[in-house]
PDB file of N, CA and C in Angstrom:
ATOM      1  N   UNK A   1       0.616  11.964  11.564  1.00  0.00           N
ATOM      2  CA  UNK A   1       0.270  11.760  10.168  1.00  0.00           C
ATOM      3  C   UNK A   1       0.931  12.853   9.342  1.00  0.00           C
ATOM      4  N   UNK A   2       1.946  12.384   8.230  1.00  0.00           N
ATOM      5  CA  UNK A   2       2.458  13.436   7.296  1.00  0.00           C
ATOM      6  C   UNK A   2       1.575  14.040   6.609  1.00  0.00           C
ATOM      7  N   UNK A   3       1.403  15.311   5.883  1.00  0.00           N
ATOM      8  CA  UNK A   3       0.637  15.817   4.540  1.00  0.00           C
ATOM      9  C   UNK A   3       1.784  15.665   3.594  1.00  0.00           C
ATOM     10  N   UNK A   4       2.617  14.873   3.597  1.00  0.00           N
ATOM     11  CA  UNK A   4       3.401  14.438   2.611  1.00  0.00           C
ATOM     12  C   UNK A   4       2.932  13.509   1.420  1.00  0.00           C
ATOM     13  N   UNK A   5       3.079  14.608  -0.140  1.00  0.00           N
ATOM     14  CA  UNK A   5       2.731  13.406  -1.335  1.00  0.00           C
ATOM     15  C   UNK A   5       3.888  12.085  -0.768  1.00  0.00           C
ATOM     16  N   UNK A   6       2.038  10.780  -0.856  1.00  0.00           N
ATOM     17  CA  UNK A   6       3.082   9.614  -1.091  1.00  0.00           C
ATOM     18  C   UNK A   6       4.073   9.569  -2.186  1.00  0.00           C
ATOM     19  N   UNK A   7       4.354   9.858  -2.802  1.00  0.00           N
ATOM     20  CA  UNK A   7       5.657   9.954  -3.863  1.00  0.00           C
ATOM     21  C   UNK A   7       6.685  10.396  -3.145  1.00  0.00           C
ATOM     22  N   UNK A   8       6.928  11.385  -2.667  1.00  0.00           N
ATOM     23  CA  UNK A   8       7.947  11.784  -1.600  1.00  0.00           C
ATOM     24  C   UNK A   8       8.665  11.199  -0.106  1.00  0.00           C
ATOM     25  N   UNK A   9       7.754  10.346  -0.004  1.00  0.00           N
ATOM     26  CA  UNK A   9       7.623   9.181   1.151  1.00  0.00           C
ATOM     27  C   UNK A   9       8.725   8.418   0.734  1.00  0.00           C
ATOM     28  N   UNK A  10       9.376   7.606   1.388  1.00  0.00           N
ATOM     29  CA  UNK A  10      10.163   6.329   1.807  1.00  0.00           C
ATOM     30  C   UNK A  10       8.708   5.211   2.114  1.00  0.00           C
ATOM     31  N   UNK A  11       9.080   4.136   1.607  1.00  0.00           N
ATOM     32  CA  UNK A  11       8.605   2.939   1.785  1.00  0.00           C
ATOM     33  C   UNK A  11       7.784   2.346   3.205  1.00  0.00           C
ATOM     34  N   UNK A  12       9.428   2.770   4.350  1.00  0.00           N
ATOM     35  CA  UNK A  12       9.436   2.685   5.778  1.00  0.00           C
ATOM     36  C   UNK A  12       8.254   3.727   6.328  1.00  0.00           C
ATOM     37  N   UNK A  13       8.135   5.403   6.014  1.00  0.00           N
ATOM     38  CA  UNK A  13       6.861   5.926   6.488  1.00  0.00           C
ATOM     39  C   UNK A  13       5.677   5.796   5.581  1.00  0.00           C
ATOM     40  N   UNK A  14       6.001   5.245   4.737  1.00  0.00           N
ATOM     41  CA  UNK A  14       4.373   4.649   3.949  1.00  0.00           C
ATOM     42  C   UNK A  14       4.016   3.396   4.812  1.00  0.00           C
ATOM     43  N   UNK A  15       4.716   2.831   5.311  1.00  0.00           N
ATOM     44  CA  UNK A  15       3.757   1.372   6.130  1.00  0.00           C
ATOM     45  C   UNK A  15       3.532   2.087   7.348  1.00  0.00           C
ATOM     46  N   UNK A  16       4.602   2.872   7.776  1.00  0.00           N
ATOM     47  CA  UNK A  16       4.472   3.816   9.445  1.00  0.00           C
ATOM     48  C   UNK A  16       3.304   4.443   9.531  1.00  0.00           C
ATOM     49  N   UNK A  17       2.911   5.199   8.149  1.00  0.00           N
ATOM     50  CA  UNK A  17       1.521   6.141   8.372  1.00  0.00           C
ATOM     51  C   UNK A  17       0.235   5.642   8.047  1.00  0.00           C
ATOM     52  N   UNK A  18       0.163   4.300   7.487  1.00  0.00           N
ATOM     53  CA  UNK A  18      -0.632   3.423   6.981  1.00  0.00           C
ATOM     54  C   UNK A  18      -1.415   2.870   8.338  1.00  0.00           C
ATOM     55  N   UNK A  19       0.218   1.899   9.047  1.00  0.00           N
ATOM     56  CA  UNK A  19      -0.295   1.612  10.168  1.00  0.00           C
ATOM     57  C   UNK A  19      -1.313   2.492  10.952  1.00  0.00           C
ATOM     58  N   UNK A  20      -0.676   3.748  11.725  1.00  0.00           N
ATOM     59  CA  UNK A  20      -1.148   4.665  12.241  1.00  0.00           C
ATOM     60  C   UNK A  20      -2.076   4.983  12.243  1.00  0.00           C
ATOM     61  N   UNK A  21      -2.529   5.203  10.390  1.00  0.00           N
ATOM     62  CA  UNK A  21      -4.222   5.698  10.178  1.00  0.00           C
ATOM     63  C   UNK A  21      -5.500   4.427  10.617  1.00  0.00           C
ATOM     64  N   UNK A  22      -4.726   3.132  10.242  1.00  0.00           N
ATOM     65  CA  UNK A  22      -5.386   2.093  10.839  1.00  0.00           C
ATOM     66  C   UNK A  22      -5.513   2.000  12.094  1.00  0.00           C
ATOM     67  N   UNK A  23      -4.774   2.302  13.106  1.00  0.00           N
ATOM     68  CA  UNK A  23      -5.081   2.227  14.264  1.00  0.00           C
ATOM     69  C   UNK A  23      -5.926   3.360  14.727  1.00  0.00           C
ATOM     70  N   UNK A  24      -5.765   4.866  14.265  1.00  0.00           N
ATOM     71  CA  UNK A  24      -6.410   5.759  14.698  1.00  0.00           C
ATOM     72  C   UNK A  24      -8.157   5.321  14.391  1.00  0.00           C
ATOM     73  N   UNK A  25      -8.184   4.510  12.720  1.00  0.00           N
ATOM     74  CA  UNK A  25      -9.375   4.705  12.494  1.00  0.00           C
ATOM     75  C   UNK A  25     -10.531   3.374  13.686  1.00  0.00           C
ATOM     76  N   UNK A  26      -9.494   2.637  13.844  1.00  0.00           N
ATOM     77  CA  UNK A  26     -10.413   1.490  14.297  1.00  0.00           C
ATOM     78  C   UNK A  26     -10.686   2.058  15.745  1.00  0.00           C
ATOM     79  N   UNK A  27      -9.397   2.878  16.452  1.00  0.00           N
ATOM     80  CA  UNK A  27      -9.772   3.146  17.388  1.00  0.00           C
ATOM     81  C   UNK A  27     -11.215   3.816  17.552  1.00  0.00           C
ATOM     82  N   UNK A  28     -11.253   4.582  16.523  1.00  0.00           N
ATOM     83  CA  UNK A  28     -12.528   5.473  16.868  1.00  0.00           C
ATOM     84  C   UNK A  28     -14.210   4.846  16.122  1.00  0.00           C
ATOM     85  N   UNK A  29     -13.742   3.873  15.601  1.00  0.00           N
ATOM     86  CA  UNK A  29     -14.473   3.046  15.347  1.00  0.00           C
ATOM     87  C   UNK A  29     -15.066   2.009  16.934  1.00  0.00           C
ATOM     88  N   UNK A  30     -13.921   1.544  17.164  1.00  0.00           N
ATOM     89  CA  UNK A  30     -14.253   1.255  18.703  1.00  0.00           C
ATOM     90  C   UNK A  30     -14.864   1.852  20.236  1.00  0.00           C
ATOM     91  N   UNK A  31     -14.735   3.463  19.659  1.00  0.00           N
ATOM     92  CA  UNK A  31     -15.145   4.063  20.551  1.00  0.00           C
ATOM     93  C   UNK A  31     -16.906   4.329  20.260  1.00  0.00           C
ATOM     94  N   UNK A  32     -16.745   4.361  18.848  1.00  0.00           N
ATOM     95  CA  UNK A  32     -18.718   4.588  18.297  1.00  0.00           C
ATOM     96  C   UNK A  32     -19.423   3.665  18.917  1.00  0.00           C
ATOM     97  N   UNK A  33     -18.648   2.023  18.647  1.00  0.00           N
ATOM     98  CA  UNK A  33     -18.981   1.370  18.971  1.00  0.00           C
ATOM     99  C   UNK A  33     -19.341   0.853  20.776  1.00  0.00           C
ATOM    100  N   UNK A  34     -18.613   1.591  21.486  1.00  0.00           N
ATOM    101  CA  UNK A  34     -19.068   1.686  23.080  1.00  0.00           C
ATOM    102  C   UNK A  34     -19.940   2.262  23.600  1.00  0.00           C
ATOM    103  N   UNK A  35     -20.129   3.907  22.313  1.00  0.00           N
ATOM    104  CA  UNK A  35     -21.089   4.634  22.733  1.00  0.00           C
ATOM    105  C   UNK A  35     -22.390   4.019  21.876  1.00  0.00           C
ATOM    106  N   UNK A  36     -22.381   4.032  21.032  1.00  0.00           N
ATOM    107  CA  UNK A  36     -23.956   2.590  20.402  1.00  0.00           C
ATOM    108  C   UNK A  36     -24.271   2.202  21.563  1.00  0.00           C
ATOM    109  N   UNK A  37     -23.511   1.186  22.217  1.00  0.00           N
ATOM    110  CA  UNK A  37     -23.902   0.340  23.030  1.00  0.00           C
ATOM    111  C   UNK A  37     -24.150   1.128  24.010  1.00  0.00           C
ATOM    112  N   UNK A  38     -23.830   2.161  25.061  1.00  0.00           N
ATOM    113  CA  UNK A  38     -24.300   2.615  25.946  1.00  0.00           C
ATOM    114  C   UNK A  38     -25.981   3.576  25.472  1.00  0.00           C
ATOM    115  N   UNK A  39     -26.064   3.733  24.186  1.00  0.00           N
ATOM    116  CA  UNK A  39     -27.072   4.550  23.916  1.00  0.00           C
ATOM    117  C   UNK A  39     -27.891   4.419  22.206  1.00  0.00           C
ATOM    118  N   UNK A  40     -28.464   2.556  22.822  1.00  0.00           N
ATOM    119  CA  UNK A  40     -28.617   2.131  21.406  1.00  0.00           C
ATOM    120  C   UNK A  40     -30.047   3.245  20.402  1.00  0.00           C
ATOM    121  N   UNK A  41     -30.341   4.024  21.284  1.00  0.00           N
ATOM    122  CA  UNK A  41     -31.325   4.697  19.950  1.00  0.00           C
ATOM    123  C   UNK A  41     -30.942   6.043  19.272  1.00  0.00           C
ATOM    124  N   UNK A  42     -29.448   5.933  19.564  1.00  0.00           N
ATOM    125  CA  UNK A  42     -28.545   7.301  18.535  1.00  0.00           C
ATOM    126  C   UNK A  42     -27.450   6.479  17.876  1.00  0.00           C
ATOM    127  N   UNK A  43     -27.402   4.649  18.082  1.00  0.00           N
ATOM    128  CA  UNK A  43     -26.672   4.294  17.577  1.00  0.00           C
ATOM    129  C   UNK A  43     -25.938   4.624  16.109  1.00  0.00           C
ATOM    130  N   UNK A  44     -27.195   5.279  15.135  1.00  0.00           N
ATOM    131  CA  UNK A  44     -26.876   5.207  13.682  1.00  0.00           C
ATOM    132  C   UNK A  44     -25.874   6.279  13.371  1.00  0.00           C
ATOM    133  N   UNK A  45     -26.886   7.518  14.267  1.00  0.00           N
ATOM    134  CA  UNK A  45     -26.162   8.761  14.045  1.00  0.00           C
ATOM    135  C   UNK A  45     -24.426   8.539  14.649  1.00  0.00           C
ATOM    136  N   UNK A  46     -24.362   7.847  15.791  1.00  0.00           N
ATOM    137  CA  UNK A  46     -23.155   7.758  16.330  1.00  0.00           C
ATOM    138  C   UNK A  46     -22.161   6.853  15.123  1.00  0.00           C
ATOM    139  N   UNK A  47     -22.532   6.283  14.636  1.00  0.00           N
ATOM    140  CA  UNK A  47     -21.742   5.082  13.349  1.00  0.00           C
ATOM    141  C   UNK A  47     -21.834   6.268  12.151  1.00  0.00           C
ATOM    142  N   UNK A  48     -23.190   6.670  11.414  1.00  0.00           N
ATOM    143  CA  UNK A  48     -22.679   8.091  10.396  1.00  0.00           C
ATOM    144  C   UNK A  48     -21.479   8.990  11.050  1.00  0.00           C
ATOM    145  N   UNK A  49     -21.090   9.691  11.977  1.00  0.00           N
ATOM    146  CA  UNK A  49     -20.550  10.641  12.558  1.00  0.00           C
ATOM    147  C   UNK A  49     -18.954   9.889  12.683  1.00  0.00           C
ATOM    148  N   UNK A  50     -18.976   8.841  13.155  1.00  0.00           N
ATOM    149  CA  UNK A  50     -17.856   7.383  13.086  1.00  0.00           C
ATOM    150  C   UNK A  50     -17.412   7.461  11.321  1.00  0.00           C
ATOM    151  N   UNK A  51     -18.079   7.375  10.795  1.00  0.00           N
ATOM    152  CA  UNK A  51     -17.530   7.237   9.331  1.00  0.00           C
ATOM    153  C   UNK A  51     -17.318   8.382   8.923  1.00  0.00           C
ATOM    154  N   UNK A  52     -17.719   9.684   9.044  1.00  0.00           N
ATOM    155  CA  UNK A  52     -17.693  10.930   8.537  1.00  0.00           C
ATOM    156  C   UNK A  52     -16.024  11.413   9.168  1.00  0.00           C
ATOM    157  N   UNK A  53     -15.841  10.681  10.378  1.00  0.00           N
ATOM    158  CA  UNK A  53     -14.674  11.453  11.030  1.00  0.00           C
ATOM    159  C   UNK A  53     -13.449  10.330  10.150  1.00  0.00           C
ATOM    160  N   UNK A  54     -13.341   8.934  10.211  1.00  0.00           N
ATOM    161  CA  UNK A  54     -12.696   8.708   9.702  1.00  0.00           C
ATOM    162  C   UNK A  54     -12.530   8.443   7.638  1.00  0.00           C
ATOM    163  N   UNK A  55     -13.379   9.187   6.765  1.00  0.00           N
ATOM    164  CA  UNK A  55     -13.326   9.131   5.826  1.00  0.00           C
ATOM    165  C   UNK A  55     -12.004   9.851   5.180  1.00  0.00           C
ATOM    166  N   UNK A  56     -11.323  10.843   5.950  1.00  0.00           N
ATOM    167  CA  UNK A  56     -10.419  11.584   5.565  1.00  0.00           C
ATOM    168  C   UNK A  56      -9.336  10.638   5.992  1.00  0.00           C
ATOM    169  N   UNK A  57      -9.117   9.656   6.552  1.00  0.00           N
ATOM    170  CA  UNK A  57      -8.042   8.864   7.135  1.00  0.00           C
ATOM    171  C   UNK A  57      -7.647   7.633   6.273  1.00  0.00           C
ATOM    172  N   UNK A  58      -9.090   6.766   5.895  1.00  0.00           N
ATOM    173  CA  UNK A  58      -9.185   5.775   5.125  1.00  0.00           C
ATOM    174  C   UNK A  58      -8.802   6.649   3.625  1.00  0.00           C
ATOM    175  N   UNK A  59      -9.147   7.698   2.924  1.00  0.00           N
ATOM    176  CA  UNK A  59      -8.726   8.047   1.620  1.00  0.00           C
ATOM    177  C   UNK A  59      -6.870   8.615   1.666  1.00  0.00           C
ATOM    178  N   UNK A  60      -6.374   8.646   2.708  1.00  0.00           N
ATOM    179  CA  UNK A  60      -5.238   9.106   2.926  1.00  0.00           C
ATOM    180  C   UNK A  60      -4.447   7.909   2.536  1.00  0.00           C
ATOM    181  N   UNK A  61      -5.182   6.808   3.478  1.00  0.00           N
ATOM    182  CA  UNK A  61      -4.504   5.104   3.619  1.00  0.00           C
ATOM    183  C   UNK A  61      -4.534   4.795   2.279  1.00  0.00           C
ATOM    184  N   UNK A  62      -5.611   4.803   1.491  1.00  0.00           N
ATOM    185  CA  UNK A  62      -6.114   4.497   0.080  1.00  0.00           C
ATOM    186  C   UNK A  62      -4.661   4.842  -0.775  1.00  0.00           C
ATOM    187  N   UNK A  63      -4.433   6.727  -0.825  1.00  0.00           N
ATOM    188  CA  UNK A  63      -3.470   7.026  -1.527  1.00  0.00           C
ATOM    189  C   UNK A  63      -2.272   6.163  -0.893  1.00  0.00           C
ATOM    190  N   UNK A  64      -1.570   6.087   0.028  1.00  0.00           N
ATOM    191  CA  UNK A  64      -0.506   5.308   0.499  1.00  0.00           C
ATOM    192  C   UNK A  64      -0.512   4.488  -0.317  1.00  0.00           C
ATOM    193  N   UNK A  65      -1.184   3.464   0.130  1.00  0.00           N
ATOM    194  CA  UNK A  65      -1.587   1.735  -0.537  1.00  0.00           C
ATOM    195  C   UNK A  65      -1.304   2.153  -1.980  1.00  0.00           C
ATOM    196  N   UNK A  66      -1.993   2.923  -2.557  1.00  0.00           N
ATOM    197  CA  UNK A  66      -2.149   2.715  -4.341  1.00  0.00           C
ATOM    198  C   UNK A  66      -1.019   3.274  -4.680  1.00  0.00           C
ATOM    199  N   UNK A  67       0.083   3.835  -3.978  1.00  0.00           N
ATOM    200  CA  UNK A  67       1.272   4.561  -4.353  1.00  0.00           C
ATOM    201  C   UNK A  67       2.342   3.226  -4.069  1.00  0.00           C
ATOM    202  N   UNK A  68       2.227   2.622  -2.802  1.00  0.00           N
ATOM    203  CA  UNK A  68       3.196   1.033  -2.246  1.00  0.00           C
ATOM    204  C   UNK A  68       2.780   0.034  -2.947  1.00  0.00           C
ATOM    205  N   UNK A  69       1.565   0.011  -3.889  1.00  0.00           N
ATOM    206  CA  UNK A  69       1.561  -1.007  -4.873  1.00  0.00           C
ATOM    207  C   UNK A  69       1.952  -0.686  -6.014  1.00  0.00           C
ATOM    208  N   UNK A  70       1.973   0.640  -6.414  1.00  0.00           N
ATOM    209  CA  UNK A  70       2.850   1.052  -7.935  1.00  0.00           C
ATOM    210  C   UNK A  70       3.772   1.200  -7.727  1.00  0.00           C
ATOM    211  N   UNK A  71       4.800   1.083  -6.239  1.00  0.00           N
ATOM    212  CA  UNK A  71       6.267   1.031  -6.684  1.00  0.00           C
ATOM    213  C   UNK A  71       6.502  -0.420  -6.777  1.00  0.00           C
ATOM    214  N   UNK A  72       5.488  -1.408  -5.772  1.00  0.00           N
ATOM    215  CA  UNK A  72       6.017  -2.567  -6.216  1.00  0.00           C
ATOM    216  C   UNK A  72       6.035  -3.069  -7.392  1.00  0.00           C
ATOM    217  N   UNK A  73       4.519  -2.869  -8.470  1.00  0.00           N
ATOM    218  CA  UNK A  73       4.836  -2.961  -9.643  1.00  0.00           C
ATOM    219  C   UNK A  73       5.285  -2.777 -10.946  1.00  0.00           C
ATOM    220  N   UNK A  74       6.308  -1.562 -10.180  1.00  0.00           N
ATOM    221  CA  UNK A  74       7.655  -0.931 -10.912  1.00  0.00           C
ATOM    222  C   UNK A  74       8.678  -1.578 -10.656  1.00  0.00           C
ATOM    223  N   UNK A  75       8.890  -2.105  -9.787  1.00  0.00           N
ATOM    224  CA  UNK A  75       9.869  -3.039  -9.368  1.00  0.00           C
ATOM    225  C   UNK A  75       9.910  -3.910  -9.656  1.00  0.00           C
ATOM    226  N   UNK A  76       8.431  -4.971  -9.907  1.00  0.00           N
ATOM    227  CA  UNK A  76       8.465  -6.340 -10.240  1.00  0.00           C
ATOM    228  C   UNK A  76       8.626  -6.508 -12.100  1.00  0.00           C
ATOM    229  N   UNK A  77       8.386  -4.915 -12.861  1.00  0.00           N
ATOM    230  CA  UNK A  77       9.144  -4.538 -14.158  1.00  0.00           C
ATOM    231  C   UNK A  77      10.175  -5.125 -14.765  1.00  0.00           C
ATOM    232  N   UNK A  78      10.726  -4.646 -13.325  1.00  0.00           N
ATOM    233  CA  UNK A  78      12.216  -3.630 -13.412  1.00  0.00           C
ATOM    234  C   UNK A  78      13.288  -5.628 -13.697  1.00  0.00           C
ATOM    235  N   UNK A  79      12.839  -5.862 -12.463  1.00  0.00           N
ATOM    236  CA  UNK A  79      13.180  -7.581 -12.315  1.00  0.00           C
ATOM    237  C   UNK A  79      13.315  -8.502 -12.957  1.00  0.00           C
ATOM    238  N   UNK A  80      11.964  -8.021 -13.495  1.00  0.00           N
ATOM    239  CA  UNK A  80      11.295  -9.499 -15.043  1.00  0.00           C
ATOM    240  C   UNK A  80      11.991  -8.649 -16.211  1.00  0.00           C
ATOM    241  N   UNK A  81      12.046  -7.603 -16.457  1.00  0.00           N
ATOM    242  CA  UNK A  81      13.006  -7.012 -17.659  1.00  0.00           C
ATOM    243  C   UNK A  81      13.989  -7.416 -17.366  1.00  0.00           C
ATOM    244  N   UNK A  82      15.274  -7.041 -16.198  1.00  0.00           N
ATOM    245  CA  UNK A  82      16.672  -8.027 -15.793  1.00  0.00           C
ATOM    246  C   UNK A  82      16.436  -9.259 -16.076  1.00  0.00           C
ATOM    247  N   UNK A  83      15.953  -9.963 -15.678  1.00  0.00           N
ATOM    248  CA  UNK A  83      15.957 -11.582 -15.589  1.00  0.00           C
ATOM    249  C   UNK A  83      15.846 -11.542 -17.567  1.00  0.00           C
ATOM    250  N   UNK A  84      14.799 -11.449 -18.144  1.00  0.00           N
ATOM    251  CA  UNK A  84      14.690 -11.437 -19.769  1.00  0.00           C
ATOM    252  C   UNK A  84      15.648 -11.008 -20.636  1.00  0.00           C
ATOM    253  N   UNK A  85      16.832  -9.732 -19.986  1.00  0.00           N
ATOM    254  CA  UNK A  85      17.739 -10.156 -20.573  1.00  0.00           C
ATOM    255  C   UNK A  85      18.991 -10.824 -20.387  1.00  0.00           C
ATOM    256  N   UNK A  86      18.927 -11.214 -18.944  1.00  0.00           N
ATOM    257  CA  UNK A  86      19.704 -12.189 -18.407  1.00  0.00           C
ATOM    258  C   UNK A  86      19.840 -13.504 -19.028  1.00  0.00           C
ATOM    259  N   UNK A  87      18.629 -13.703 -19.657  1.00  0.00           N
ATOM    260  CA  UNK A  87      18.368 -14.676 -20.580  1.00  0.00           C
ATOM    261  C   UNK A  87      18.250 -14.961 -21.549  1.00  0.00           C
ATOM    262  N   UNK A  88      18.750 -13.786 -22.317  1.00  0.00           N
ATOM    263  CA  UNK A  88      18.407 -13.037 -23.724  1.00  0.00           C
ATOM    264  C   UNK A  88      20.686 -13.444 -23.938  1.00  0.00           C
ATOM    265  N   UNK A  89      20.793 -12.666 -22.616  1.00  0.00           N
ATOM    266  CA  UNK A  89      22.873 -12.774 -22.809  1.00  0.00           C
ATOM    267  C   UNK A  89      22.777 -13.859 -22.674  1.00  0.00           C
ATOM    268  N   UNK A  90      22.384 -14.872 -21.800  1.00  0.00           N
ATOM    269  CA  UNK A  90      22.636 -16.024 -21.421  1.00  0.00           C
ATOM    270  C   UNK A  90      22.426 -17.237 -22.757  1.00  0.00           C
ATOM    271  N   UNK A  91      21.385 -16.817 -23.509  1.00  0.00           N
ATOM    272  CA  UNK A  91      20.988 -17.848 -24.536  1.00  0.00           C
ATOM    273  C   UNK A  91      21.827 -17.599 -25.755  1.00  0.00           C
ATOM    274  N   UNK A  92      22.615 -15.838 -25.992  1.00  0.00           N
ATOM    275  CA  UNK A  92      23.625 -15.407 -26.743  1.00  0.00           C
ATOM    276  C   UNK A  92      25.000 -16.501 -26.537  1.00  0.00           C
ATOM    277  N   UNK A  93      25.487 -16.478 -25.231  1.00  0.00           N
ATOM    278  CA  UNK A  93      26.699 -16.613 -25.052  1.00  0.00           C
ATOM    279  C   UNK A  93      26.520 -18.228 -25.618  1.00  0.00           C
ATOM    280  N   UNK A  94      25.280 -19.066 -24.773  1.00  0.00           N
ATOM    281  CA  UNK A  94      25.253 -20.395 -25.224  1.00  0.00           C
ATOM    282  C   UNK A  94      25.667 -20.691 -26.863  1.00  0.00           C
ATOM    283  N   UNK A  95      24.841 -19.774 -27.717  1.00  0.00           N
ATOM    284  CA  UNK A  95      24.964 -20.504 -28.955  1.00  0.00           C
ATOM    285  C   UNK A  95      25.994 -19.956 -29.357  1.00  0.00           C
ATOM    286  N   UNK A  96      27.202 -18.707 -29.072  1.00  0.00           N
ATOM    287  CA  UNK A  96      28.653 -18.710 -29.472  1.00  0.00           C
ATOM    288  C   UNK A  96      29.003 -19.410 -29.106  1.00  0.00           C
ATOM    289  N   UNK A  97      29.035 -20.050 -27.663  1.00  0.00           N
ATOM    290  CA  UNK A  97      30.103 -21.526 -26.998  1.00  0.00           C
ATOM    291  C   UNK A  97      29.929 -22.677 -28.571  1.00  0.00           C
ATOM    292  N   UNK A  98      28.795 -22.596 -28.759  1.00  0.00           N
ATOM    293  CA  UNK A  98      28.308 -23.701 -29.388  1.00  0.00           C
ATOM    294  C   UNK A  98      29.041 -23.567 -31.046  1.00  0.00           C
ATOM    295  N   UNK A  99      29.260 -22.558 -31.258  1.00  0.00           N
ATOM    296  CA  UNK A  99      29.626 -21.815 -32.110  1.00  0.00           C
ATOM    297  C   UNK A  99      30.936 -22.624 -32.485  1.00  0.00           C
ATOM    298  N   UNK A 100      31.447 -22.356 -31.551  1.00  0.00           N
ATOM    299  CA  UNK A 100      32.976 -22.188 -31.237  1.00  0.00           C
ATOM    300  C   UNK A 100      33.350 -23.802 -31.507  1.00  0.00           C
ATOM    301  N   UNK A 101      32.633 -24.215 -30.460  1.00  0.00           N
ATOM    302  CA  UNK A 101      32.837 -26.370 -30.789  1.00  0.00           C
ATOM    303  C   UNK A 101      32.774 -26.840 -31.938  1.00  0.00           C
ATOM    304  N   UNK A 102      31.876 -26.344 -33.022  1.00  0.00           N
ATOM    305  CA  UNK A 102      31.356 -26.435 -34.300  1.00  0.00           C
ATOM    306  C   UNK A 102      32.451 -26.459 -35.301  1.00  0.00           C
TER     307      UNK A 102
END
């Protein structure tokens, strides 16, 4: 796991460390969950102690995520501004052609 601001990240280790924290967290989610079951009357404490360990993992994932959805919706901007004036030249050039026939 990086202590790298997601801003500084590449795309490729924002899904890499995303993944990762997901697997670390479920793992140990899976493990609370074996020990519950071997010792159902500390179950709760074992699930509090389960969430306490992975709360620092899930707010890490959180920042990732909310950083890989604001570049996408810098991007999907960036696109719909190109395309608008793609269509902005495009509807220009039409009415000079038109111009021109006239």
């Amino acid at each position: 796991m990086s202590a790298a601001s997601p801003e500084t990240l590449s795309n490729a280790e924002i899904a890499r460390e995303i993944q990762s924290l997901q697997a670390r967290a479920f793992e140990r989610y899976e493990d609370a969950a074996l020990q519950a079951e071997a010792d159902p009357g500390r179950a709760e404490l074992i699930y509090a102690k389960a969430e306490r360990d992975t709360a620092p993992w899930i707010a890490r994932a959180s920042a990732l995520n909310d950083e890989r959805v604001a570049r996408y919706r810098r991007r999907a901007r960036r696109w719909r501004n190109a395309a608008l004036a793609m269509g902005a030249v495009g509807a220009l050039v039409i009415v000079w052609m038109l111009s021109l026939a006239a």
